[in-house]
Protein backbone atom coordinates (compact mmCIF):
# COMPACT_ATOMS: atom_id res chain seq x y z
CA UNK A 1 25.33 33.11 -49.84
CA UNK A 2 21.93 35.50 -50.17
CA UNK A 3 18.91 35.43 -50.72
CA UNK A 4 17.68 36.58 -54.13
CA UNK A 5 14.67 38.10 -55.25
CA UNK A 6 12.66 38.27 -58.66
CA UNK A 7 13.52 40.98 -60.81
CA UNK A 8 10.41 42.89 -61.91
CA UNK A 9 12.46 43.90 -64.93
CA UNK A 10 11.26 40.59 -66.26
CA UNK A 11 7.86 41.77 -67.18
CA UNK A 12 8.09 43.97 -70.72
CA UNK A 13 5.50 46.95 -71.35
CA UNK A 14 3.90 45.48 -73.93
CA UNK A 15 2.58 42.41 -71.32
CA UNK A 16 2.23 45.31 -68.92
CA UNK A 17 -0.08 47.34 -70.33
CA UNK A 18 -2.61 44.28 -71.98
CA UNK A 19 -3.17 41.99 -68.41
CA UNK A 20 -3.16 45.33 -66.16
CA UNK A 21 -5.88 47.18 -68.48
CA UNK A 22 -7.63 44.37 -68.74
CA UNK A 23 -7.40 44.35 -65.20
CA UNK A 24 -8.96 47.80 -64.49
CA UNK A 25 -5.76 49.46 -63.82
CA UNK A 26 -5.37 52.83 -64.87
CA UNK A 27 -3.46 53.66 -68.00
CA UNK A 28 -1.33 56.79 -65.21
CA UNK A 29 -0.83 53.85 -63.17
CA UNK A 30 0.41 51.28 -66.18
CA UNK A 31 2.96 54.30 -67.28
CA UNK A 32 4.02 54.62 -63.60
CA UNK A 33 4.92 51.06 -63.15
CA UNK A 34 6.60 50.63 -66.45
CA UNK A 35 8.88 53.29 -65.86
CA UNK A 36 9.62 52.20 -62.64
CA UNK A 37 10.91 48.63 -63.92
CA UNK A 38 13.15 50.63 -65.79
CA UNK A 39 14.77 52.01 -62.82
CA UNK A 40 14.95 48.86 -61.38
CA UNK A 41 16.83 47.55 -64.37
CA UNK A 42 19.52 50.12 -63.14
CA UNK A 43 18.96 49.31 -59.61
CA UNK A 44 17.55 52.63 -58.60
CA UNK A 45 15.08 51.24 -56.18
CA UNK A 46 14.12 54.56 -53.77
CA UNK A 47 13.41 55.98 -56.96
CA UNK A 48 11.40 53.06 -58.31
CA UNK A 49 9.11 52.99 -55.27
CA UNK A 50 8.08 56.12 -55.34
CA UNK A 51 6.52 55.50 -59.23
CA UNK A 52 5.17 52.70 -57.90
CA UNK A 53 3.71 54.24 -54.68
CA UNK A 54 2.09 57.00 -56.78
CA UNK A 55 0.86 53.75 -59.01
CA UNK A 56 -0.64 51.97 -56.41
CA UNK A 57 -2.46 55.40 -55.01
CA UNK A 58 -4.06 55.62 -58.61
CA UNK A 59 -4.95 51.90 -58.71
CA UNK A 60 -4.99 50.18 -55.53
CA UNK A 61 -5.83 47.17 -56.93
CA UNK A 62 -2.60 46.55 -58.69
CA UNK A 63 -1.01 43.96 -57.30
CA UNK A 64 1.75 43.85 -59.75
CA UNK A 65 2.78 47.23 -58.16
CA UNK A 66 2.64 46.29 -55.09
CA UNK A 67 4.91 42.85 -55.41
CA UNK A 68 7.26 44.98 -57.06
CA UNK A 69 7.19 47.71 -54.45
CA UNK A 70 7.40 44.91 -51.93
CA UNK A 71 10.96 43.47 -53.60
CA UNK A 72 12.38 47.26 -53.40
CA UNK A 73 11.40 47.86 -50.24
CA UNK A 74 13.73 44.47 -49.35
CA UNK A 75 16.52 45.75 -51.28
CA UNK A 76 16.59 48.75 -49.68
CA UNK A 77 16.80 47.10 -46.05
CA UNK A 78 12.98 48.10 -44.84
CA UNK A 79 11.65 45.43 -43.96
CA UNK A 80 8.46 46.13 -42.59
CA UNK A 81 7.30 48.69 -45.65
CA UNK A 82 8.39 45.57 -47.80
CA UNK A 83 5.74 42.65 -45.58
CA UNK A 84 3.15 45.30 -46.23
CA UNK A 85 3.46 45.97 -49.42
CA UNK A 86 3.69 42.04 -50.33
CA UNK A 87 0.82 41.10 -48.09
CA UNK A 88 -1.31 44.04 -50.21
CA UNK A 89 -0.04 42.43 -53.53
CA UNK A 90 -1.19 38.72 -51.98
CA UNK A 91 -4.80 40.27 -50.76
CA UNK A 92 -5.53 40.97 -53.70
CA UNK A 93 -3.99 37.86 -55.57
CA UNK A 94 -2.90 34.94 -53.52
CA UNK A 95 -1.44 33.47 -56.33
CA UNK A 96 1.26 36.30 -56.99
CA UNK A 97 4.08 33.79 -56.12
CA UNK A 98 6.56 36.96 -56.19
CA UNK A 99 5.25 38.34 -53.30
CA UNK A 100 5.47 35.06 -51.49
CA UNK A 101 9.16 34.70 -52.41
CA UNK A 102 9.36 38.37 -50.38
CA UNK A 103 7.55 36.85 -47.59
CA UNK A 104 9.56 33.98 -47.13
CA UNK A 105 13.10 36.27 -48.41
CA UNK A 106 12.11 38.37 -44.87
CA UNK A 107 11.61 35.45 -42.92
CA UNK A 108 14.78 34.16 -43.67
CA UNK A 109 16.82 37.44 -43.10
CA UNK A 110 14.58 37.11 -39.95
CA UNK A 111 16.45 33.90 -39.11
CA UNK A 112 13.37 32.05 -39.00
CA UNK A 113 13.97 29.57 -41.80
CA UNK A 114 11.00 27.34 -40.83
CA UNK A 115 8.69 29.71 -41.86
CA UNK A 116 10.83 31.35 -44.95
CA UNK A 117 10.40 27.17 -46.06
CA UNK A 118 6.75 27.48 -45.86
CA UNK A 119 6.17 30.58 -47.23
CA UNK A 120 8.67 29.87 -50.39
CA UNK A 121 6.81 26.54 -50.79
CA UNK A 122 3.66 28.65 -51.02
CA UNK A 123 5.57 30.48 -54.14
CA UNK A 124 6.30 27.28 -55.58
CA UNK A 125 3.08 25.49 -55.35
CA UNK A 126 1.74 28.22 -57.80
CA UNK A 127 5.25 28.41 -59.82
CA UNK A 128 7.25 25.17 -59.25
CA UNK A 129 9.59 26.31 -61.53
CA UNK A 130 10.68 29.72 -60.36
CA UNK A 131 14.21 29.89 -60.55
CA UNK A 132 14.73 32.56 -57.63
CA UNK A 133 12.11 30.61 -54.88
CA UNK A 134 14.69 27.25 -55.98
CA UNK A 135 17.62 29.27 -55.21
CA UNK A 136 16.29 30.76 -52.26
CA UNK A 137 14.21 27.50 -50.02
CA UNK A 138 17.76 26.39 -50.90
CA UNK A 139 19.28 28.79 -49.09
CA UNK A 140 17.19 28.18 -46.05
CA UNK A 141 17.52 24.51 -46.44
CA UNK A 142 21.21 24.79 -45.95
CA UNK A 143 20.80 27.55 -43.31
CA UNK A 144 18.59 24.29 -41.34
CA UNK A 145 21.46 21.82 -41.96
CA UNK A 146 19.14 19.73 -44.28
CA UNK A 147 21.24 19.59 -46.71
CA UNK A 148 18.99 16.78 -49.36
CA UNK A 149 16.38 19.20 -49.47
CA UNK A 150 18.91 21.96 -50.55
CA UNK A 151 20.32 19.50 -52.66
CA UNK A 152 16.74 18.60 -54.50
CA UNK A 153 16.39 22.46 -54.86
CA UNK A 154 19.85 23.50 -56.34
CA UNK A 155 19.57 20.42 -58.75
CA UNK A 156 16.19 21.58 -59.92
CA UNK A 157 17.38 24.85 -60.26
CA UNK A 158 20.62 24.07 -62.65
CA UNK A 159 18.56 21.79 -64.80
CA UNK A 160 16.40 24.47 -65.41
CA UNK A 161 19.44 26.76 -65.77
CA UNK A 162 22.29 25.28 -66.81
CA UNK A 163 24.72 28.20 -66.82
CA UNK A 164 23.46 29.18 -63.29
CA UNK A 165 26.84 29.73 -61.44
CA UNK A 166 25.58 30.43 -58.03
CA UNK A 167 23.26 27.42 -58.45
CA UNK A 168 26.12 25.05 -59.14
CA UNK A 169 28.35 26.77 -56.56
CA UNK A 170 25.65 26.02 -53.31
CA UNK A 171 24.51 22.49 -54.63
CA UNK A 172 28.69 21.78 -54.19
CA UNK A 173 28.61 22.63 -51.08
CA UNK A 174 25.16 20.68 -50.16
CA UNK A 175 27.03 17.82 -51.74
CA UNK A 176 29.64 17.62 -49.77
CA UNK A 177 27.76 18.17 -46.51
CA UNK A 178 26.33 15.12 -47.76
CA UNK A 179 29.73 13.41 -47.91
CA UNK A 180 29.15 12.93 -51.83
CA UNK A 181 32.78 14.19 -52.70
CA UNK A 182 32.94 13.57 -56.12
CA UNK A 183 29.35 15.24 -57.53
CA UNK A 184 30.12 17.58 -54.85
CA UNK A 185 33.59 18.68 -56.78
CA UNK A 186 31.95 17.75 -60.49
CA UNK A 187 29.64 20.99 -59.22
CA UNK A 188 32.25 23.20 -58.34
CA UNK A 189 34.23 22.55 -61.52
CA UNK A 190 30.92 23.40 -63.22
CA UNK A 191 30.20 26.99 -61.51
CA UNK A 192 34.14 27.90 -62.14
CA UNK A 193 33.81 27.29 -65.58
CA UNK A 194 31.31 29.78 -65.97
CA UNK A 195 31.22 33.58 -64.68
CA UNK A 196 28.73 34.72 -61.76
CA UNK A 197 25.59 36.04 -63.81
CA UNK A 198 23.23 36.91 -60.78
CA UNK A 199 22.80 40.11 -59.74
């Protein structure tokens, strides 16, 4: 199992370029980000980080940037360029719940699950229904042998997404940590019926 992150590739330019204007954000630094969610659609995150470290030097208040920056600095294993980066991104909004699913994505690769719980719960009071903080408190959940809350997060996170394979797959295994065989194996049926569609 892993821990998953939000994929900035789910913003579009269009939705870009109207909240970030209207925002203050330079028009350089608008063109900087979007390109760099286009690298991150192929997974080219060094590259991607250095758009949106020029972006952020044009517009430090972008805290779109910033979250984004935060989730590539993760995926390429630096940790502590990926805390600041998030913690910038929550200074200037504490409601950016993607930058609290980094926090609490480091804390758990940290070990420390306690706070990783906390800080994804912080992502989830603002968005209860983000799909990746669900998978991820999961995760940590499991990692802390309490295996109902997992449970209550995988659930959520299948009815939300139905055809979410690795979703199915964990809340089999909660299940039958829980002794509940037969939901447990329902689950499991579920997730091989479909292919893996996270990245």
């Amino acid at each position: 199992m892993c821990i998953h992150l939000i994929s900035p590739a789910i913003f579009t330019g269009v939705l870009i370029s109207l909240s970030s204007m209207a925002q203050g954000i330079s028009p350089e630094a608008i063109a900087l980000t979007e390109r760099a969610i286009e690298l991150d659609k192929g997974q080219h995150f060094a590259e991607a980080v250095a758009l949106y470290e020029q972006a952020v030097r044009l517009s430090p208040s972008y805290e779109m940037a910033w979250s984004n920056m935060a989730a590539d600095y993760v995926d390429l294993s630096k940790p502590a360029e990926a805390e600041r980066a998030a913690k910038k991104a929550l200074e200037i909004n504490p409601k950016r719940y993607q930058a609290w699913n980094t926090l609490g994505t480091l804390a758990a690769k940290r070990g420390d699950n306690k706070r990783a719980v906390e800080l994804f719960k912080n992502a989830l009071a603002i968005h209860p229904d983000y799909p990746k903080c669900l998978f991820n408190i999961g995760l940590a959940y499991y990692d802390m042998k309490l295996y109902q809350d997992s449970v209550a997060a995988w659930q959520k996170l299948v009815q939300l997404d139905p055809n979410d394979y690795e979703g199915w797959h964990n809340l089999s295994y909660a299940l039958r940590e829980l002794g509940r065989l037969e939901e447990a194996s329902k689950a499991m049926q579920r997730s091989q019926s479909m292919k893996p569609h996270r990245e």
